[in-house]
Protein backbone atom coordinates (compact mmCIF):
# COMPACT_ATOMS: atom_id res chain seq x y z
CA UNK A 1 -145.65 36.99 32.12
CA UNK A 2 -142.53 39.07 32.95
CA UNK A 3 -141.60 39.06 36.85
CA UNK A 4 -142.51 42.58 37.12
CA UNK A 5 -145.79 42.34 35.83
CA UNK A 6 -146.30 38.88 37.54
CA UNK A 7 -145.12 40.45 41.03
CA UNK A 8 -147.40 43.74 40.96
CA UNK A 9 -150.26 41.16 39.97
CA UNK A 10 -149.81 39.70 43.60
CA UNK A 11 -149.13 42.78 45.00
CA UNK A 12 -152.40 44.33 44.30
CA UNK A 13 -154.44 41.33 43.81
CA UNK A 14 -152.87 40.88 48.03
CA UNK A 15 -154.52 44.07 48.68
CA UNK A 16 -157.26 44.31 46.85
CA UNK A 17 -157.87 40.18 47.43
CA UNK A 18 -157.97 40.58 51.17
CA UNK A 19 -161.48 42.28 51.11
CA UNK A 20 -165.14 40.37 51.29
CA UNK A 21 -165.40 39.22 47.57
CA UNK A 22 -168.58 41.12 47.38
CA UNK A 23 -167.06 44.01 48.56
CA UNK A 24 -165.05 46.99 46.66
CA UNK A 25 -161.29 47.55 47.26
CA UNK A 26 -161.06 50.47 49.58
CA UNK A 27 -159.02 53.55 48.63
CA UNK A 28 -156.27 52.34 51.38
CA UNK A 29 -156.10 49.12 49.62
CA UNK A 30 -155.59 50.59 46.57
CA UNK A 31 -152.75 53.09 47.31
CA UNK A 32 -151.28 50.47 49.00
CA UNK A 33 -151.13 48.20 45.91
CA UNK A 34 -150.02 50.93 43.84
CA UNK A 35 -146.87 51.71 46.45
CA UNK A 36 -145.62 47.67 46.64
CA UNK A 37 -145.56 48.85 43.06
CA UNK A 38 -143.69 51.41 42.70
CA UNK A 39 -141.43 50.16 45.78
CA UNK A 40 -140.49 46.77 42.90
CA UNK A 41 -140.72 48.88 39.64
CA UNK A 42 -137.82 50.80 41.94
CA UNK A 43 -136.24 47.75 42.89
CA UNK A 44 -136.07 46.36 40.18
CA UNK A 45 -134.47 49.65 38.32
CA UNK A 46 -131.48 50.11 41.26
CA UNK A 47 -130.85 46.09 40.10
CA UNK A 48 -130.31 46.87 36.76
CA UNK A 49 -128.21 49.93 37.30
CA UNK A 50 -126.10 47.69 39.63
CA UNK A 51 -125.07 45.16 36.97
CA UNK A 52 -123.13 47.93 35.73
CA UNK A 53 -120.29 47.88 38.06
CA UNK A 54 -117.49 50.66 37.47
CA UNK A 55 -115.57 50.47 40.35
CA UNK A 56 -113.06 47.42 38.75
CA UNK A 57 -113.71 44.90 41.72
CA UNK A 58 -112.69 47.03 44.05
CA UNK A 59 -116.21 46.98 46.47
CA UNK A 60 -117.23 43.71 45.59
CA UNK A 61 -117.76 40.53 46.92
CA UNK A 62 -120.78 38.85 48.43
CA UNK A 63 -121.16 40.47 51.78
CA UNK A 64 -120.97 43.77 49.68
CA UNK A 65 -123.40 42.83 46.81
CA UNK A 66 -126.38 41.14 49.85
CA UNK A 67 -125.49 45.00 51.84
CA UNK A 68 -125.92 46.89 48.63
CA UNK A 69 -129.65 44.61 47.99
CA UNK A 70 -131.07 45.69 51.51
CA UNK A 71 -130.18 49.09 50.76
CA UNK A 72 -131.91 49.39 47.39
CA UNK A 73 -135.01 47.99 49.07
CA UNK A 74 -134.95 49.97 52.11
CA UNK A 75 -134.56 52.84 49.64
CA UNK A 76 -137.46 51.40 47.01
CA UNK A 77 -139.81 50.97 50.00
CA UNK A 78 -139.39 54.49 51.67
CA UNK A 79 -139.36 56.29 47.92
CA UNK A 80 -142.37 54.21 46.97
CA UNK A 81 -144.07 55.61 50.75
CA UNK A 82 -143.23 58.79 50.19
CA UNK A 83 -144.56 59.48 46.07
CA UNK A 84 -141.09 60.63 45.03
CA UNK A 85 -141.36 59.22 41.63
CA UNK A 86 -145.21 59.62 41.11
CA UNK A 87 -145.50 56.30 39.81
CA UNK A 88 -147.83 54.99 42.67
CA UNK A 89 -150.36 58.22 41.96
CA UNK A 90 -150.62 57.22 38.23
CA UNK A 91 -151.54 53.79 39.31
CA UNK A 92 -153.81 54.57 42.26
CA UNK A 93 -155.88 56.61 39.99
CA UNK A 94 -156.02 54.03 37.11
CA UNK A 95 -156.79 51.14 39.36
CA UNK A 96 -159.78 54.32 40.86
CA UNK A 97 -160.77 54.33 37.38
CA UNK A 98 -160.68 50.66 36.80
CA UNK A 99 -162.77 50.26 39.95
CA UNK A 100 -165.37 53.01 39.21
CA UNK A 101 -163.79 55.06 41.90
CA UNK A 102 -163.89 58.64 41.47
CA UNK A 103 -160.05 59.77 41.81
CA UNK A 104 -160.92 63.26 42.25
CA UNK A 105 -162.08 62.21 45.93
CA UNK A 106 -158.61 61.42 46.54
CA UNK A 107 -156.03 63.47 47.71
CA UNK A 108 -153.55 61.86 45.13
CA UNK A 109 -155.72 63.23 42.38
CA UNK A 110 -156.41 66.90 43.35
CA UNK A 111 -155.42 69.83 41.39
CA UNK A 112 -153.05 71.14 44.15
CA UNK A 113 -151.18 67.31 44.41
CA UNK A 114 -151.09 67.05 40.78
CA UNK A 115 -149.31 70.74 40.35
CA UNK A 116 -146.67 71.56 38.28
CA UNK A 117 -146.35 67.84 36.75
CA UNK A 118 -146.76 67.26 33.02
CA UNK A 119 -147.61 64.94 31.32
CA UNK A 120 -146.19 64.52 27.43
CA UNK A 121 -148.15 62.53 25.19
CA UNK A 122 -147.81 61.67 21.35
């Protein structure tokens, strides 16, 4: 299991886990799984674009390097918060669908939230 898939597993099984085991994950529980999410998916991106290091040495070292880490989270966490990439939406309504949630109740789902993004398939 890759660490991406193996940390949104915790993630969402964290918020969908903490509820009675009889009991459905709520819609806040699920939204919040699907932001941790996005927030590592992010993370996780910023690394990789890090490795490549242009600047010759010049803004390195490991003060530097541990800044430039709490800055990608910071960044991962608010970008995940706020929907900017839309991956948290896509996986709210899956894990809706998953859990026999209707996603159209949500406001992640409607029309309006939804306009002007496409999706291509093929």
């Amino acid at each position: 299991m890759s660490t991406t898939s193996a940390l949104a597993t915790s993630a969402a099984s964290s918020a969908i886990g903490n509820a009675a085991p009889a009991a459905a994950a709520t819609r806040a529980d699920i939204k919040k799984a699907a932001q941790q999410f996005e927030a590592i998916l992010t993370r996780q991106m910023l690394a990789a674009a890090r490795k490549t290091d242009l600047s010759g040495g010049m803004l390195s070292g490991e003060g530097v390097n541990t800044f430039r880490e709490m800055q990608d989270a910071r960044f991962a966490d608010i970008t995940a918060k706020k929907g900017t990439l839309g991956f948290a939406k896509m996986i709210e309504a899956q894990l809706l669908r998953q859990t026999n949630m209707t996603a159209a109740a949500t406001p992640a789902a409607t029309p309006a939230a939804t306009a002007g993004t496409t999706v291509k398939g093929g």
